[in-house]
N, C-alpha and C. Protein backbone atom coordinates (compact mmCIF):
# COMPACT_ATOMS: atom_id res chain seq x y z
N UNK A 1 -149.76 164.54 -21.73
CA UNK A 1 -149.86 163.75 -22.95
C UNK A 1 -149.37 164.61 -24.12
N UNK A 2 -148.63 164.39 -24.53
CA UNK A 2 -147.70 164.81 -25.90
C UNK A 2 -148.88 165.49 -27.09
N UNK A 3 -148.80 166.12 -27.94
CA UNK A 3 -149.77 166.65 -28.99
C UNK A 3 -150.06 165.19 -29.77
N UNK A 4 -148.99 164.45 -30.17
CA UNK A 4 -149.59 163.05 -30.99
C UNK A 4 -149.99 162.40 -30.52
N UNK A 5 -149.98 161.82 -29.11
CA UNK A 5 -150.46 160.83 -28.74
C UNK A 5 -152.22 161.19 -28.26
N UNK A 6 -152.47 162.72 -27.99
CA UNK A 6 -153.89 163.20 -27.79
C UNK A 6 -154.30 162.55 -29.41
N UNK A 7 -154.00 162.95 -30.10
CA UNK A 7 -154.44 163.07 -31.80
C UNK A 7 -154.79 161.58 -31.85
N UNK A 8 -153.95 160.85 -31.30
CA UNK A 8 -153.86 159.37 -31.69
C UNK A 8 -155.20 158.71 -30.56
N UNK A 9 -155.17 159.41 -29.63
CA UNK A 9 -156.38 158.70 -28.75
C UNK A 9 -158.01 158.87 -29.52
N UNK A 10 -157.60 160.40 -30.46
CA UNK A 10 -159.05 160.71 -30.78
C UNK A 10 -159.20 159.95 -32.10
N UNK A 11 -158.30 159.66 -32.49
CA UNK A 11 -158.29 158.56 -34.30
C UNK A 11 -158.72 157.21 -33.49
N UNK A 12 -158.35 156.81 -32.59
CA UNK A 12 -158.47 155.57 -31.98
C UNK A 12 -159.97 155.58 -31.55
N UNK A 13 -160.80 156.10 -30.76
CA UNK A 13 -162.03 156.46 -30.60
C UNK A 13 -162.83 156.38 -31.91
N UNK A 14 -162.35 157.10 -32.72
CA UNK A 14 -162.91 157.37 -33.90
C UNK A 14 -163.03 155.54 -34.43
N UNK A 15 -161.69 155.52 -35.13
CA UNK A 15 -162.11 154.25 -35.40
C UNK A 15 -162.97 153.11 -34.66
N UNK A 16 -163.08 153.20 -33.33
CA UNK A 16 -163.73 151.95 -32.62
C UNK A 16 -165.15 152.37 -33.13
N UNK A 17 -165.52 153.85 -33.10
CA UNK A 17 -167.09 154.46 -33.59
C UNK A 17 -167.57 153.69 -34.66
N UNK A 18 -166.02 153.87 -35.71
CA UNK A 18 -166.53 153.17 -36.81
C UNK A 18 -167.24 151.72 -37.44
N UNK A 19 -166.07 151.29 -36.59
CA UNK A 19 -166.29 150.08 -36.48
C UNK A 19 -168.01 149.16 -36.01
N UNK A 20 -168.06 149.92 -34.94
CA UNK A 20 -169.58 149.70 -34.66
C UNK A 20 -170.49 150.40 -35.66
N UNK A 21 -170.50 151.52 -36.42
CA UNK A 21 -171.25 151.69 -37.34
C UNK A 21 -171.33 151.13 -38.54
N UNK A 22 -170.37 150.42 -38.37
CA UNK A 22 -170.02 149.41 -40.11
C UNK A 22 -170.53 147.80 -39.77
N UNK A 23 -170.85 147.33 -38.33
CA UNK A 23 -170.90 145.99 -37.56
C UNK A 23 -169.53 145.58 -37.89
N UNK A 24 -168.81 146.00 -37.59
CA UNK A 24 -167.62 145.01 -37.58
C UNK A 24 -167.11 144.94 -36.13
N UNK A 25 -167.45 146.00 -35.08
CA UNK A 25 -167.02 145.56 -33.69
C UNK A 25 -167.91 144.26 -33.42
N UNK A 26 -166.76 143.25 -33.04
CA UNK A 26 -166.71 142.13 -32.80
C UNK A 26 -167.65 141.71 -31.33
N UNK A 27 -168.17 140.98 -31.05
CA UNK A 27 -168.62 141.06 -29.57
C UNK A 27 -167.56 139.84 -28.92
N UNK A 28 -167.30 138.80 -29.66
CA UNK A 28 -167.23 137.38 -29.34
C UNK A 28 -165.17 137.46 -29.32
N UNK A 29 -164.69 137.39 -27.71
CA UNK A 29 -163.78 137.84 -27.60
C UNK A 29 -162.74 136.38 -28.14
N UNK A 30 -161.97 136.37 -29.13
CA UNK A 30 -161.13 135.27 -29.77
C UNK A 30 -160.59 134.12 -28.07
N UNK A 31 -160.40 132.73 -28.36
CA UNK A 31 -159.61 132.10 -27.20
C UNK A 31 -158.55 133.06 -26.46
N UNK A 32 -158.23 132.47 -25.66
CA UNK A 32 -156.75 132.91 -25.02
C UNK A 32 -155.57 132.59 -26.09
N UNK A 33 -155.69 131.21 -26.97
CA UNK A 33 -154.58 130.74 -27.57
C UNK A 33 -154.09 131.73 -28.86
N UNK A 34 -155.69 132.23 -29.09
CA UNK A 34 -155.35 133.03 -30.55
C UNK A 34 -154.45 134.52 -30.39
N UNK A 35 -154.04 134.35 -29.23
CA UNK A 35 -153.03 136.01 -28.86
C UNK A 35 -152.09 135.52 -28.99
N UNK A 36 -151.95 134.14 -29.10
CA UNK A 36 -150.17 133.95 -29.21
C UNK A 36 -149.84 133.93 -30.71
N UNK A 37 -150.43 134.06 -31.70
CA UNK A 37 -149.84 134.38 -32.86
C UNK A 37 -148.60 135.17 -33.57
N UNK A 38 -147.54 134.89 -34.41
CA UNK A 38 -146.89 135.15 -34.40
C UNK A 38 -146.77 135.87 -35.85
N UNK A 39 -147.62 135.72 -36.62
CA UNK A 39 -147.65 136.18 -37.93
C UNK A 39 -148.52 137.72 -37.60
N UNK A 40 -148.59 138.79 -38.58
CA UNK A 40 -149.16 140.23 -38.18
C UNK A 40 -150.28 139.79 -38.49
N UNK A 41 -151.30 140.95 -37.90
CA UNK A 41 -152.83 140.69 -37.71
C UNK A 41 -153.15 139.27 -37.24
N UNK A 42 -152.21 138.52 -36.76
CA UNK A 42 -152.95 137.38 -36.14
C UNK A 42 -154.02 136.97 -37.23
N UNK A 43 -153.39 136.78 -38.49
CA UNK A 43 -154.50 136.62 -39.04
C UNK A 43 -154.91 134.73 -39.20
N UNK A 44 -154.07 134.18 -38.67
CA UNK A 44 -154.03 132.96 -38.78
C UNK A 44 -154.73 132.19 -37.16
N UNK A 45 -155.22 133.09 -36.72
CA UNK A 45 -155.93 133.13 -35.29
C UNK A 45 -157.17 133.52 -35.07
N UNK A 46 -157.21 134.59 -36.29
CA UNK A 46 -158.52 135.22 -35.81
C UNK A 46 -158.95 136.33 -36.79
N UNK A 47 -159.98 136.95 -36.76
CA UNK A 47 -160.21 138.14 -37.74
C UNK A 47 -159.79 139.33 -37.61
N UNK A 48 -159.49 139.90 -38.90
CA UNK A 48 -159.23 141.16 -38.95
C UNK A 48 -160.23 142.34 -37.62
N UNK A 49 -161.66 141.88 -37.68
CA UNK A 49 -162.55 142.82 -36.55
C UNK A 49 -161.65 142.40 -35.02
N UNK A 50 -161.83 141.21 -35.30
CA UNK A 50 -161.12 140.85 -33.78
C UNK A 50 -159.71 141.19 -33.37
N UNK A 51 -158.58 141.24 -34.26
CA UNK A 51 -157.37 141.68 -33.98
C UNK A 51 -157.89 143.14 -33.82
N UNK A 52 -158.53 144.07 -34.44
CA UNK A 52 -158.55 145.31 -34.09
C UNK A 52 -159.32 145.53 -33.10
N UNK A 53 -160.40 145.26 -32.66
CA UNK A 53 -160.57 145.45 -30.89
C UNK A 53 -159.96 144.71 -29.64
N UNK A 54 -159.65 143.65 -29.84
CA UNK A 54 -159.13 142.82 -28.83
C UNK A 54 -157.08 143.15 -28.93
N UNK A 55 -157.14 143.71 -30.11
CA UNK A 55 -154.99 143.91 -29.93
C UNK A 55 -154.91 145.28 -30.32
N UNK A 56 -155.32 145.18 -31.37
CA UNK A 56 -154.72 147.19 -31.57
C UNK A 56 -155.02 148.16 -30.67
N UNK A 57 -156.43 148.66 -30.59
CA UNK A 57 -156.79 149.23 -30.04
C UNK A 57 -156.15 149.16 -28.11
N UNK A 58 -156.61 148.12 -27.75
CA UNK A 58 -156.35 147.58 -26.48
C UNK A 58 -154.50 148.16 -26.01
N UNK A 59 -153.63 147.80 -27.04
CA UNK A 59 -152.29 148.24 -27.17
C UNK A 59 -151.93 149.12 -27.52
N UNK A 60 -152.60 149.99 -28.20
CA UNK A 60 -152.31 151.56 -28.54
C UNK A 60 -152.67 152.21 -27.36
N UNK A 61 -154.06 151.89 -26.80
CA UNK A 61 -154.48 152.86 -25.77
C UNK A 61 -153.41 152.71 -24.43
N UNK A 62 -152.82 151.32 -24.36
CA UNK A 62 -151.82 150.92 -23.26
C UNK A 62 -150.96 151.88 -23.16
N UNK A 63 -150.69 152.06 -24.53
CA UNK A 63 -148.70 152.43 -24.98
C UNK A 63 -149.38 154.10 -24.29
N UNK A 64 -150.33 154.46 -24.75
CA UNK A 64 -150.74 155.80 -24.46
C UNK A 64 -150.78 156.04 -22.86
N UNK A 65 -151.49 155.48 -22.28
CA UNK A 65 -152.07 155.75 -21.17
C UNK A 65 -150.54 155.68 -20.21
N UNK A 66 -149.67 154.76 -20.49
CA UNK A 66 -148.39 154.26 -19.75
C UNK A 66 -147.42 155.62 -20.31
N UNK A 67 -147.87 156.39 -20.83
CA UNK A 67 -146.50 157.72 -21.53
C UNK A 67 -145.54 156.82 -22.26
N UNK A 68 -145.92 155.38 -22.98
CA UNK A 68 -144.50 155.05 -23.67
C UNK A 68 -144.68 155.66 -25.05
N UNK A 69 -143.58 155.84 -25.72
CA UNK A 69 -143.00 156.18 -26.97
C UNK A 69 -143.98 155.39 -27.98
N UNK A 70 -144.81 156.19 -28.97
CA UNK A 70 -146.06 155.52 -30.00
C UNK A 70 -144.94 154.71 -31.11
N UNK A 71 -145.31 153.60 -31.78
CA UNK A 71 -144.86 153.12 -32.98
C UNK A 71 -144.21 154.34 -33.69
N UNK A 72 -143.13 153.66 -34.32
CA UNK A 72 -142.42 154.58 -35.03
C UNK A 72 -142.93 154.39 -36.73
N UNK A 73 -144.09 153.75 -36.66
CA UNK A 73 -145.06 152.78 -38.10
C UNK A 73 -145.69 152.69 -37.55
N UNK A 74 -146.99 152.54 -38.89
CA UNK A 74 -147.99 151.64 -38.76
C UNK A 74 -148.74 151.52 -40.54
N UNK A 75 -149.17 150.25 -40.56
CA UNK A 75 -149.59 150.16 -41.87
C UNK A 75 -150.88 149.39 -41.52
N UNK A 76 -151.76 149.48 -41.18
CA UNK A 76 -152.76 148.93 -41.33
C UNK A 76 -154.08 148.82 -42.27
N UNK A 77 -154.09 149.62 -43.14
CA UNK A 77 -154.65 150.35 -43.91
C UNK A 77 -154.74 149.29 -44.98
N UNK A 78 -153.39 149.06 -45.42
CA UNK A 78 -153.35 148.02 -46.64
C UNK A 78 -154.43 146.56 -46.52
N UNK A 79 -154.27 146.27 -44.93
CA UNK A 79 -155.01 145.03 -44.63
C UNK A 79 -156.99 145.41 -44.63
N UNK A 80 -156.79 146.52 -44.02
CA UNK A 80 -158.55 146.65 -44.20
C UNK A 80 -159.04 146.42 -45.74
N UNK A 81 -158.23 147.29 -46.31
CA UNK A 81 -158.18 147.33 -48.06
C UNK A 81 -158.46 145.80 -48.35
N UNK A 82 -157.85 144.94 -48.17
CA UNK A 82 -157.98 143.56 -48.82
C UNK A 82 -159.15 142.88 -47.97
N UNK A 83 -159.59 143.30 -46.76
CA UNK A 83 -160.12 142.03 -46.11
C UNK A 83 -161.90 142.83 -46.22
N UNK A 84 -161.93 144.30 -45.60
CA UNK A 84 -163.28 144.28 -45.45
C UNK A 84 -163.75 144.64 -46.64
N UNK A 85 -165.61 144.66 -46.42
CA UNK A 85 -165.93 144.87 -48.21
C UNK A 85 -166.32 146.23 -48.67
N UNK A 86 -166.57 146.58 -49.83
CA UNK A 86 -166.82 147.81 -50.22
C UNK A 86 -167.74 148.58 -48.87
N UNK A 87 -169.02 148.28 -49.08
CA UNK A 87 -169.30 149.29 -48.00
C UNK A 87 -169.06 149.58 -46.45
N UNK A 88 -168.16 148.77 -46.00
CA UNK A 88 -167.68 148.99 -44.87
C UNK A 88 -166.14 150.01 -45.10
N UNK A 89 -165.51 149.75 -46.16
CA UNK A 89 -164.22 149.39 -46.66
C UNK A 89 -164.30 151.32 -45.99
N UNK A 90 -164.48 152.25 -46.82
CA UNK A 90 -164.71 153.61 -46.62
C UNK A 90 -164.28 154.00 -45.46
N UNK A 91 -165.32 153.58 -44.49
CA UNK A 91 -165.53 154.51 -43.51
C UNK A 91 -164.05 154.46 -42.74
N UNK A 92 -163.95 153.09 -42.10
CA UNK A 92 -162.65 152.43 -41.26
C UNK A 92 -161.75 152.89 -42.05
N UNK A 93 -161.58 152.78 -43.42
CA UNK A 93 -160.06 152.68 -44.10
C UNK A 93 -159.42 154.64 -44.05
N UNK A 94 -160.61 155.64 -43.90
CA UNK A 94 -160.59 156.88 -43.63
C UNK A 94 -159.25 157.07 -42.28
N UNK A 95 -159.93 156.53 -41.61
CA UNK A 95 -159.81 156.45 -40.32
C UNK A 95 -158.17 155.69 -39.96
N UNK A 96 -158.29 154.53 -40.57
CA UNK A 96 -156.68 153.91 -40.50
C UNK A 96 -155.39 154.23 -41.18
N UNK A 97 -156.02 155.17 -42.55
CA UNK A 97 -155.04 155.88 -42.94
C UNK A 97 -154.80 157.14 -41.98
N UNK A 98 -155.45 157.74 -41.23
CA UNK A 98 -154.69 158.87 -40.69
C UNK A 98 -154.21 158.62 -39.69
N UNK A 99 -154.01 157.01 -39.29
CA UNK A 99 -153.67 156.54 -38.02
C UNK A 99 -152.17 155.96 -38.34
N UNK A 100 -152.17 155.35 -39.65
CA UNK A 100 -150.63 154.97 -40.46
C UNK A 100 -149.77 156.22 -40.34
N UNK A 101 -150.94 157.80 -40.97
CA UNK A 101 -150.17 158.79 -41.60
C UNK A 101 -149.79 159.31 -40.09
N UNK A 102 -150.17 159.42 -39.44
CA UNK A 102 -149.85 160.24 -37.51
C UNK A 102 -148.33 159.53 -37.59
N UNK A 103 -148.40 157.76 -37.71
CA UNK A 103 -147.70 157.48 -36.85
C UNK A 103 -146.33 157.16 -37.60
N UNK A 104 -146.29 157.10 -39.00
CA UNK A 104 -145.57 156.76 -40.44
C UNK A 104 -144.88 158.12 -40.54
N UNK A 105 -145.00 158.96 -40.86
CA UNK A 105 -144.96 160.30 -41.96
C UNK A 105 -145.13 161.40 -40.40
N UNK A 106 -145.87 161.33 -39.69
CA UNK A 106 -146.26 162.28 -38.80
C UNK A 106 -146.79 163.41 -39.38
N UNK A 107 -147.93 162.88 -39.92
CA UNK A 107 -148.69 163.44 -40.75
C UNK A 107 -149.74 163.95 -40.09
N UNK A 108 -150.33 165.12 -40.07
CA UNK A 108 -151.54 165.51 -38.95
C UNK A 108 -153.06 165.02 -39.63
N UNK A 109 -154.04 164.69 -39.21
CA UNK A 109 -155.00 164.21 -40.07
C UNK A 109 -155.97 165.64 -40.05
N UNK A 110 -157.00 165.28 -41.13
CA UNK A 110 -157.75 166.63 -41.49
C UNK A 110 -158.36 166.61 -40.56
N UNK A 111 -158.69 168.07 -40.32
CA UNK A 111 -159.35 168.42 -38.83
C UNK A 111 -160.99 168.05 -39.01
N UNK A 112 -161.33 167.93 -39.78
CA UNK A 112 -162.90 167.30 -40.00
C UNK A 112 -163.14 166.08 -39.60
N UNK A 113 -162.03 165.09 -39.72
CA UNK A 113 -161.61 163.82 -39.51
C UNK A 113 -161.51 163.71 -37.44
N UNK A 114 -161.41 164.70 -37.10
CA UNK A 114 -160.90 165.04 -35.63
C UNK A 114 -162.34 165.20 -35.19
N UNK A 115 -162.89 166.38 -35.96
CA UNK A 115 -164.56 166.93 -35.16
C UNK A 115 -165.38 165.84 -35.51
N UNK A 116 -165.18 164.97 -35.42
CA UNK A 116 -166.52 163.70 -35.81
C UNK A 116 -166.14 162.99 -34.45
N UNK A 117 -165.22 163.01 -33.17
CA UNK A 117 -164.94 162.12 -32.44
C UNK A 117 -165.66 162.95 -31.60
């Protein structure tokens, strides 16, 4: 496994942590129909919690586990920003920016950000 894509498994962990510490991991898995969306975040299908455990996550860890080539982007960050609320907003949005910055910029995230996984 490549140095980014380790980095990217432990941001990915991280965020799912988060997620359950904020209640936003989803339990209630969206239809079958709502994966066929064609607009980003599926947001016209389903929620922001639910596109991120049931597609991101699920597809990052794929791309990883299969040795394919990680996004050459990612912006997700902007969308947490608008959708979740202040006190959730923090923790996750920590977390999705160093997951934009890995995969955008190839940006390494702060190592404090790493020892919490």
């Amino acid at each position: 496994m490549n140095p980014s894509a380790k980095i990217l498994t432990q941001l990915l962990n991280l965020l799912e942590e988060r997620l359950k510490q904020t209640g936003q991991w989803q339990a209630r898995q969206p239809e079958a129909a709502a994966f066929n969306s064609a607009t980003p975040f599926c947001v016209d299908t389903m929620k922001l919690e639910q596109w991120l455990r049931y597609v991101f996550l699920p597809r990052m860890r794929a791309l990883i586990d299969a040795g394919k080539g990680l996004p050459a982007s990612c912006a997700i960050t902007e969308q947490i920003e608008m959708v979740f609320t202040n006190n959730e907003k923090a923790k996750v949005m920590e977390v999705t920016l160093a997951i934009d910055q890995l995969l955008s910029e190839h940006k390494m995230p702060p190592i404090r950000l790493l020892k919490q996984v």
